[in-house]
Protein backbone atom coordinates (compact mmCIF):
# COMPACT_ATOMS: atom_id res chain seq x y z
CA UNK A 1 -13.09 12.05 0.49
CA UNK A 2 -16.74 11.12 2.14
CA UNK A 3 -16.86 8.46 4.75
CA UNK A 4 -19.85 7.32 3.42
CA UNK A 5 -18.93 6.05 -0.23
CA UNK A 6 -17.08 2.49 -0.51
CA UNK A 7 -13.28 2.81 -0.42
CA UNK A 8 -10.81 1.04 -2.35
CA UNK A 9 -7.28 0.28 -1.27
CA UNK A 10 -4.33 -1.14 -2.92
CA UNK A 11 -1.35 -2.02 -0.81
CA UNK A 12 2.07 -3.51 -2.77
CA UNK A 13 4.79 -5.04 -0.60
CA UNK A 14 7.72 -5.93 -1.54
CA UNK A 15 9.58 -9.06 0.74
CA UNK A 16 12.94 -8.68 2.06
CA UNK A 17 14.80 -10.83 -0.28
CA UNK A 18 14.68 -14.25 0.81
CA UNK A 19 11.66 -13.74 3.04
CA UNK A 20 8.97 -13.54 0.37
CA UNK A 21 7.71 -16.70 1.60
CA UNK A 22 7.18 -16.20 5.42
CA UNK A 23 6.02 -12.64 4.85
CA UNK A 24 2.59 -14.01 2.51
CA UNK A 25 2.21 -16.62 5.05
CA UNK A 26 1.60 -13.78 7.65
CA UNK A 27 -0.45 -11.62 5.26
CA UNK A 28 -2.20 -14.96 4.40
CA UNK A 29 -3.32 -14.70 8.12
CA UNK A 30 -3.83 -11.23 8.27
CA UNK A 31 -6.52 -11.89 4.94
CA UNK A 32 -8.00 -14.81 7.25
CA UNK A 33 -8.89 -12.14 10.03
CA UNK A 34 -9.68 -8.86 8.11
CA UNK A 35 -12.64 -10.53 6.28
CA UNK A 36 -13.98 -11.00 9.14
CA UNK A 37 -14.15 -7.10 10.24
CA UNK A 38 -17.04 -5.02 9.64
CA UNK A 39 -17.24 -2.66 6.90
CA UNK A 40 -14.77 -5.40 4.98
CA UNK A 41 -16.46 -5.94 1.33
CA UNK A 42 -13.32 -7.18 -0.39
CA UNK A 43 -9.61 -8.30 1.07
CA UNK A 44 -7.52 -10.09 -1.79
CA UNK A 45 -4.11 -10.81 -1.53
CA UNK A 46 -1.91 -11.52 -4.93
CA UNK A 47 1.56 -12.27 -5.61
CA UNK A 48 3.51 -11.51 -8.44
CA UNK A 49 4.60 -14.15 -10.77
CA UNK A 50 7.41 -11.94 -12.63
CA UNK A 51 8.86 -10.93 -8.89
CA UNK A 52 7.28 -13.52 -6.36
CA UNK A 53 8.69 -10.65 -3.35
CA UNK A 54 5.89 -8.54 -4.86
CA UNK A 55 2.57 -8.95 -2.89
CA UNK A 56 -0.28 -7.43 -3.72
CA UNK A 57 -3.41 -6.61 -1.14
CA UNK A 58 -6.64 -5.40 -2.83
CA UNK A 59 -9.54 -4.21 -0.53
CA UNK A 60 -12.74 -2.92 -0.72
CA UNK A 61 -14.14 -1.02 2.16
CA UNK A 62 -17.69 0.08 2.77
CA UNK A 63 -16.51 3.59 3.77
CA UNK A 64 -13.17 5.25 4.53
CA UNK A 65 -14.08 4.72 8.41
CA UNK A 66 -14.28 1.41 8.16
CA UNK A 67 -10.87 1.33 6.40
CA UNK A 68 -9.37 3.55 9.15
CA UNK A 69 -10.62 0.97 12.09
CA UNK A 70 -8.72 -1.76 10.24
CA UNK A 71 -5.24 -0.05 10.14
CA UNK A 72 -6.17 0.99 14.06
CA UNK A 73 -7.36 -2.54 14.39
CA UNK A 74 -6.72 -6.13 16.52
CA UNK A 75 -5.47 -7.98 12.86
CA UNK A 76 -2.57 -5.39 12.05
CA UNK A 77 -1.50 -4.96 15.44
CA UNK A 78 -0.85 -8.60 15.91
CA UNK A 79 0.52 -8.67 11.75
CA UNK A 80 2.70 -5.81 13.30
CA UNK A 81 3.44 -7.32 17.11
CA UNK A 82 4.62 -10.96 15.17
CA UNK A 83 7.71 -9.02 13.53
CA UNK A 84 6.30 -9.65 10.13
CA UNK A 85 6.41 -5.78 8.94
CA UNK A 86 9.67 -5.97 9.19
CA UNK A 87 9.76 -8.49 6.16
CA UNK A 88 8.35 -5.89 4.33
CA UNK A 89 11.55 -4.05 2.37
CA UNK A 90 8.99 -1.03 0.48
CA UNK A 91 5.14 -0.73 0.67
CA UNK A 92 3.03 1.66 -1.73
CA UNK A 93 -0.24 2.36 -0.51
CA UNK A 94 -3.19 3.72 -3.03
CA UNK A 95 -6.46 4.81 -1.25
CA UNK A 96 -9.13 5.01 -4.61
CA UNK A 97 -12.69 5.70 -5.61
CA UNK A 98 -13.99 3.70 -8.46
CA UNK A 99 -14.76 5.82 -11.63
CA UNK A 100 -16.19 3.06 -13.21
CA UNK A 101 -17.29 -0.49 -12.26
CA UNK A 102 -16.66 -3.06 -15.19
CA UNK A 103 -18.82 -5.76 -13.62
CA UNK A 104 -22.05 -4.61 -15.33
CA UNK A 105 -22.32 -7.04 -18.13
């Protein structure tokens, strides 16, 4: 894939059962700092309401290096240094390019 075309990224966690509510509070504060990064165009976190352990993270990145600095970056080492990965039981991650963009109306 380019680095220079937007990137979109869908991440689904699933809580340790039981912890579904102190693992969004973290990833409420990992949102708070990763819209601040550069290169961040969209960083949306969603939960489920059929399975409230399911959380939902969907990004928009200007580029794929810009996506890359995140992972690498100060906001998911500290999300990772706090303990709360490990309230994360299963994570799927989707790395996409839009085929087409339903906003033009």
């Amino acid at each position: 894939m380019s680095t220079s075309i937007p990137l979109t990224v869908v991440a689904i966690t699933r809580a340790v059962a039981g912890k579904e509510q102190l693992l969004r509070s973290a990833q409420e504060k990992l949102v708070a700092e990763t819209v601040k990064e550069p290169g961040c165009l969209r960083y949306e976190l969603s939960q489920s309401l059929d399975d409230p352990r399911v959380l939902i993270f969907t990004e928009k990145w200007a580029n794929e290096q810009a996506w890359r600095a995140h992972i690498q970056g100060a906001a998911i080492k500290r999300f990772n240094s706090s303990g709360a990965s490990q309230l994360i039981e299963e994570l799927s991650l989707f790395r996409m390019a839009t085929v087409i963009d339903g906003s033009w109306k």
